[in-house]
N, C-alpha and C. Protein backbone atom coordinates (compact mmCIF):
# COMPACT_ATOMS: atom_id res chain seq x y z
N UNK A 1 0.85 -1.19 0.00
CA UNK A 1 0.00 0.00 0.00
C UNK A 1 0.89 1.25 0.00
N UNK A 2 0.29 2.18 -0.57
CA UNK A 2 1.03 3.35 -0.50
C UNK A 2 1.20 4.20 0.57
N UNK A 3 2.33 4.86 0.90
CA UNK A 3 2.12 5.60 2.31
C UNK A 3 1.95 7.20 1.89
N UNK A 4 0.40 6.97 2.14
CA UNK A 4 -0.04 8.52 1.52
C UNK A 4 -0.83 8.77 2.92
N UNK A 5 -0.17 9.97 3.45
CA UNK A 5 -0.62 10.73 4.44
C UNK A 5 -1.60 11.61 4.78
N UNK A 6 -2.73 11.77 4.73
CA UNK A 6 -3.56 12.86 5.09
C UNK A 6 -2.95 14.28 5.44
N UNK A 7 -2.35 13.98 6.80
CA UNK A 7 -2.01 14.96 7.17
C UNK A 7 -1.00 15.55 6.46
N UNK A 8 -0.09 15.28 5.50
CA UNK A 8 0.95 15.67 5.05
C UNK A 8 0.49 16.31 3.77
N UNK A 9 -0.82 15.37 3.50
CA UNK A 9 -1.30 16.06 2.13
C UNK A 9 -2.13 17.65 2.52
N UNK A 10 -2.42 17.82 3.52
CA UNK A 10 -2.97 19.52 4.50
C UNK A 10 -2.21 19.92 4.45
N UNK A 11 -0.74 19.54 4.88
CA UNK A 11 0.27 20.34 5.85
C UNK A 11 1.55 20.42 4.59
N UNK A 12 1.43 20.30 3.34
CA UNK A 12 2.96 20.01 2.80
C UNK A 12 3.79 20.55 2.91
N UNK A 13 4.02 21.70 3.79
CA UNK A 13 4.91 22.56 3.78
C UNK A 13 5.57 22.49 4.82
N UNK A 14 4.60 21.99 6.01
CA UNK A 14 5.12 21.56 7.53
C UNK A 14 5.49 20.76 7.59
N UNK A 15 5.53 19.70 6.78
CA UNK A 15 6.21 18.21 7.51
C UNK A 15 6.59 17.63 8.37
N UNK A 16 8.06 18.76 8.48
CA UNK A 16 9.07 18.61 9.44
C UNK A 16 8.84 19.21 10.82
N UNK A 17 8.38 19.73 10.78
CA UNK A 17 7.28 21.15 11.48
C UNK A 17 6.66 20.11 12.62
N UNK A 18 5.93 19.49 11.50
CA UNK A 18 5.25 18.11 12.48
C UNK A 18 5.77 17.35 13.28
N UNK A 19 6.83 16.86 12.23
CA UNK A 19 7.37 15.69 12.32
C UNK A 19 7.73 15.64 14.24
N UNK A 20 8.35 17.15 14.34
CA UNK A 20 9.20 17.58 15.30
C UNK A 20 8.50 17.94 16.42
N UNK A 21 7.15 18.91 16.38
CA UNK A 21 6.01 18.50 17.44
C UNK A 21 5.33 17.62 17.71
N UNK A 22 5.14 16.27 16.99
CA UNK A 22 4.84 15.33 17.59
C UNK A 22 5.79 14.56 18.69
N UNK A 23 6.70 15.18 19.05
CA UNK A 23 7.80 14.39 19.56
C UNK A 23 7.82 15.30 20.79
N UNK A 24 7.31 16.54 20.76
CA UNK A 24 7.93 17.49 21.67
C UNK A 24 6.56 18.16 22.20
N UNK A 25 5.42 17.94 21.58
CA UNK A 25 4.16 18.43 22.14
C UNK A 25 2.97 17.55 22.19
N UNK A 26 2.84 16.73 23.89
CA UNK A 26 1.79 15.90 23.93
C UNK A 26 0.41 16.23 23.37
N UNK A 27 0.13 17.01 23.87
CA UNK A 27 -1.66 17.39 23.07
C UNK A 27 -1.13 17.63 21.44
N UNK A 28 -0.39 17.67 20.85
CA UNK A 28 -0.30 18.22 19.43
C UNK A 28 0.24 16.37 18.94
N UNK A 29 0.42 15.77 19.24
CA UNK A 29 0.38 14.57 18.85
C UNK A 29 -0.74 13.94 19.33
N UNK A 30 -1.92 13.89 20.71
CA UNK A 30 -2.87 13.90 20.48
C UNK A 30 -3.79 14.34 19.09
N UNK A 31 -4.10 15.53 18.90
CA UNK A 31 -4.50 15.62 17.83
C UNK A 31 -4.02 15.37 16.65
N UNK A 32 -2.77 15.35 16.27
CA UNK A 32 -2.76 14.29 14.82
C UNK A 32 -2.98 12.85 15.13
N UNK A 33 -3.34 12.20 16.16
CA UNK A 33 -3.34 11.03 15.97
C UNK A 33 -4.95 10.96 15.84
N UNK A 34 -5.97 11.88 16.59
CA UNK A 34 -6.89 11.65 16.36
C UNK A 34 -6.93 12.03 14.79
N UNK A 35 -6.47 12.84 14.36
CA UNK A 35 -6.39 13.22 12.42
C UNK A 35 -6.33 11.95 11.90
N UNK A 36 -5.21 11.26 12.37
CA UNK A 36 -5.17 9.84 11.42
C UNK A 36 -6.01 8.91 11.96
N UNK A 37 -6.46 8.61 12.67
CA UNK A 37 -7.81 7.41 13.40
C UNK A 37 -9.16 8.15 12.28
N UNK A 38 -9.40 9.22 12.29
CA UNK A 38 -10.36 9.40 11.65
C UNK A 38 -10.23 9.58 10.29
N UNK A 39 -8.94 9.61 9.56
CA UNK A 39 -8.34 9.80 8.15
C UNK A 39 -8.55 7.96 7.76
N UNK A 40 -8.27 6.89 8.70
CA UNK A 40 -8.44 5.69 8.37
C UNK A 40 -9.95 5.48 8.38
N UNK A 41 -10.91 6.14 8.62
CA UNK A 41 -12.43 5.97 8.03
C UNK A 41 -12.47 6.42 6.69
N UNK A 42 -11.76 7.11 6.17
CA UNK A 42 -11.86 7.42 4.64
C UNK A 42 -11.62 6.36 3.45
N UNK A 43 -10.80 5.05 4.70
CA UNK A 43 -10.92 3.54 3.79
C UNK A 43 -11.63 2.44 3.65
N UNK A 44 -12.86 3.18 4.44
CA UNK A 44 -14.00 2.41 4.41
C UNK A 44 -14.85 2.46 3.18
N UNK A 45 -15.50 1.20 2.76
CA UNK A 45 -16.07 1.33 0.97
C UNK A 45 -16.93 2.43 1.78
N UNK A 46 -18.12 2.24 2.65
CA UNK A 46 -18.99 3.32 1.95
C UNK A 46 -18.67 4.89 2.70
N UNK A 47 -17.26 5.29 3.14
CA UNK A 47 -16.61 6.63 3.33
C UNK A 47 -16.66 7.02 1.76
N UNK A 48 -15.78 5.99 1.51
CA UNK A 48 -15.42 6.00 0.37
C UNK A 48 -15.97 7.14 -0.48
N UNK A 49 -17.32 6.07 -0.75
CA UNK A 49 -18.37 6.23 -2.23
C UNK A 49 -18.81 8.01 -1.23
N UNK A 50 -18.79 8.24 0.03
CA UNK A 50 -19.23 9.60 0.68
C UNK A 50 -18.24 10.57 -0.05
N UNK A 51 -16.87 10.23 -0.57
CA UNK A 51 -16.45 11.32 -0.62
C UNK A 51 -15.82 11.35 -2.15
N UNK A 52 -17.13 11.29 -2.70
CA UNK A 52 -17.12 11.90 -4.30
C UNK A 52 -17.64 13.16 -4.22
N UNK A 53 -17.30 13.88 -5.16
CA UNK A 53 -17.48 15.24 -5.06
C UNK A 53 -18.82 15.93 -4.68
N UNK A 54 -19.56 15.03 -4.56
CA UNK A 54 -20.50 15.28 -4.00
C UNK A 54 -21.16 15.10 -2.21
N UNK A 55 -19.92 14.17 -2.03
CA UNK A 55 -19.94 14.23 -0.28
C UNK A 55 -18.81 14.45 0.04
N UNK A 56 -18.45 15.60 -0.26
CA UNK A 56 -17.48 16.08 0.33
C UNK A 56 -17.62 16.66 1.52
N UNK A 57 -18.62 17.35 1.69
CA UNK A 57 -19.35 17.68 3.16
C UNK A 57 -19.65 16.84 3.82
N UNK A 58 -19.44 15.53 3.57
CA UNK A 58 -19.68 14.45 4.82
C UNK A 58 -19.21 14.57 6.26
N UNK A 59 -19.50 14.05 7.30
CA UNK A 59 -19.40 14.49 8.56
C UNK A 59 -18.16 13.76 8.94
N UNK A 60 -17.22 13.11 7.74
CA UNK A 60 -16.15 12.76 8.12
C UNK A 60 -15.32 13.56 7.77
N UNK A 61 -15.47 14.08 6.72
CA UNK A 61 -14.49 15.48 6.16
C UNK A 61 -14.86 16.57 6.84
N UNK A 62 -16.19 17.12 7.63
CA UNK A 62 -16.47 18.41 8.55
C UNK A 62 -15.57 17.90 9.52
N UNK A 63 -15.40 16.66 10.15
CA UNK A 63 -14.33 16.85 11.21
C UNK A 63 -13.06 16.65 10.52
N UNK A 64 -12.49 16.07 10.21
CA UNK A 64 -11.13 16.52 9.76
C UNK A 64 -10.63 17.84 9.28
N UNK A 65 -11.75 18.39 8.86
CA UNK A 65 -11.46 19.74 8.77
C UNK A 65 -11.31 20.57 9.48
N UNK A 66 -12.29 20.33 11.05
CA UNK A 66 -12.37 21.01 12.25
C UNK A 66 -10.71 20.82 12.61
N UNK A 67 -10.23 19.62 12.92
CA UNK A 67 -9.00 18.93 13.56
C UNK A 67 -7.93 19.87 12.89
N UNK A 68 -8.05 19.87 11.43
CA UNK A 68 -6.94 20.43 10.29
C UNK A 68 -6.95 21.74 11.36
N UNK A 69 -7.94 22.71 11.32
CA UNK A 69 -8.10 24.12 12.06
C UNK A 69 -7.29 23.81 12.96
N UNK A 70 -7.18 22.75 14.35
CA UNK A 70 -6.78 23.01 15.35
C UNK A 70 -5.37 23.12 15.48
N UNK A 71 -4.86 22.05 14.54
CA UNK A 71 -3.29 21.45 13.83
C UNK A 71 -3.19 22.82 13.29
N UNK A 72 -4.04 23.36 12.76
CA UNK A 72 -2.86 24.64 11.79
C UNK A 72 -2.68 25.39 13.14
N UNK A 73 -3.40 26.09 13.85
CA UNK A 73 -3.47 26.64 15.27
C UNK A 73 -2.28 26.62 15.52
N UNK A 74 -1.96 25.10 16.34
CA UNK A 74 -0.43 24.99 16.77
C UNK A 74 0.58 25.18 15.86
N UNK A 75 0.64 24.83 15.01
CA UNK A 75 1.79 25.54 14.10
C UNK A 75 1.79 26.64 13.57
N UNK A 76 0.95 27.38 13.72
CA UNK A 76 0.86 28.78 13.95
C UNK A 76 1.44 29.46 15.02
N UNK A 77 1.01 28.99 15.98
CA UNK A 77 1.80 29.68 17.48
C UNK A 77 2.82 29.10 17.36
N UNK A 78 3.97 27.91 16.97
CA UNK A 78 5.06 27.72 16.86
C UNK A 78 5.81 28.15 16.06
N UNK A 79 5.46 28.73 15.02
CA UNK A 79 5.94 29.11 13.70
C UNK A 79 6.14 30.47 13.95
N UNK A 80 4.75 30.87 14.47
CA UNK A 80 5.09 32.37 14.83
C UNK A 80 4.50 33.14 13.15
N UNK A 81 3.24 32.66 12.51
CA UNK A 81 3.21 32.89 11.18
C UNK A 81 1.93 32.01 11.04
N UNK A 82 1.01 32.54 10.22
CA UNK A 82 -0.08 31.94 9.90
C UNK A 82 0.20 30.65 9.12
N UNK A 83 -0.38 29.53 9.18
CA UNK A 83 -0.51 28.29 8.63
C UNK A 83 -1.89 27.80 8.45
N UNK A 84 -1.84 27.52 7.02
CA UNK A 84 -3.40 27.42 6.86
C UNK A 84 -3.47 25.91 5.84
N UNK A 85 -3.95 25.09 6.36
CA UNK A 85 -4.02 23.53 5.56
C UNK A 85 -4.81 23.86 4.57
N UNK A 86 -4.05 23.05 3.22
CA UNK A 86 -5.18 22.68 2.22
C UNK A 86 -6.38 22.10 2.74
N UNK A 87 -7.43 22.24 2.23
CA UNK A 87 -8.77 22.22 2.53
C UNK A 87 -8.87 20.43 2.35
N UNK A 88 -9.88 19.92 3.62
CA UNK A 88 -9.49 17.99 3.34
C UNK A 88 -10.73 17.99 1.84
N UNK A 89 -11.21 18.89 1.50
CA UNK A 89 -12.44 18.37 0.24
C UNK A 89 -11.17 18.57 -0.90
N UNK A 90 -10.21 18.92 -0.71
CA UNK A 90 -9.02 18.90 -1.53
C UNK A 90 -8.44 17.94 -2.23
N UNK A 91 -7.60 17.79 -0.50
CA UNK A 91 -7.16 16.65 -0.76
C UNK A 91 -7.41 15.04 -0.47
N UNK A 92 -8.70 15.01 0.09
CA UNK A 92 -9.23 13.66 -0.01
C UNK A 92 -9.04 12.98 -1.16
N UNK A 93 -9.49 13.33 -2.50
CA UNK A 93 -9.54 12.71 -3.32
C UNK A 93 -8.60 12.01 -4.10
N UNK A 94 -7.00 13.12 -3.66
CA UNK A 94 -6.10 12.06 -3.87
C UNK A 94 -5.34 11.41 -2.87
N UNK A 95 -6.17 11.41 -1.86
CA UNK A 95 -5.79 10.32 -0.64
C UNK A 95 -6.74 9.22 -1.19
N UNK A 96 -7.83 9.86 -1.23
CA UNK A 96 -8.05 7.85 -1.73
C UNK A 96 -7.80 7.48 -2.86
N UNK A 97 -7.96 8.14 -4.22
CA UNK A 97 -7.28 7.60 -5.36
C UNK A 97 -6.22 7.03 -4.89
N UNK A 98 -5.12 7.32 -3.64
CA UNK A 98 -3.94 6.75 -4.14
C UNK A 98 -3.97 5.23 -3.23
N UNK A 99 -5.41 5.28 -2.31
CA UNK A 99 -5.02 3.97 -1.30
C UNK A 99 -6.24 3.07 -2.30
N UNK A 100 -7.35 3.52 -3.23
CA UNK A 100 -7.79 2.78 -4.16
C UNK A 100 -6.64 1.88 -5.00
N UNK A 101 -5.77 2.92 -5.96
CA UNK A 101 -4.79 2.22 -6.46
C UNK A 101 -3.57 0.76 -6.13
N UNK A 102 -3.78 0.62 -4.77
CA UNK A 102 -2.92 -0.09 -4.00
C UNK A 102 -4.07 -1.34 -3.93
């Protein structure tokens, strides 16, 4: 399977950013982990078939989107500089195209 990240596909610019507060900020690895527990419902068939362009507003993408807000937050106050995630109705679609393909 491919290792295609949710969060990395929001954050591409932070990566490392991340990489480095998850290690160094308990609640900020709390919340990406809840990001990815709920990013692994997007590999469910009928998430799935929810998030054609037409369910993109599904109540699995309104929260990941909420979460994305909170994640940019902290790397905002660490950065010292606004951080603003690609939108998940974005990049869902090639998060699952790419875990379809696998």
């Amino acid at each position: 399977m491919t290792d295609v990240n949710l969060l990395e596909l929001a954050f591409p610019d932070q990566i490392n950013r991340i990489r480095q507060m998850r290690k160094t900020h308990r609640g900020f690895e709390t919340l990406c982990q809840d990001f990815e527990l709920l990013s692994a419902e997007l590999e469910r068939p009928e998430i799935v078939n929810e998030t054609t362009p037409a369910g993109l507003n599904g109540p699995v993408t309104e929260s990941l989107d909420g979460l994305a807000e909170e994640i940019a937050e902290h790397l905002s106050r660490v950065a010292q500089a606004e951080i603003v995630p690609k939108t998940i109705s974005e990049v869902v679609p090639i998060y699952t195209q790419a875990r379809i393909k696998d």
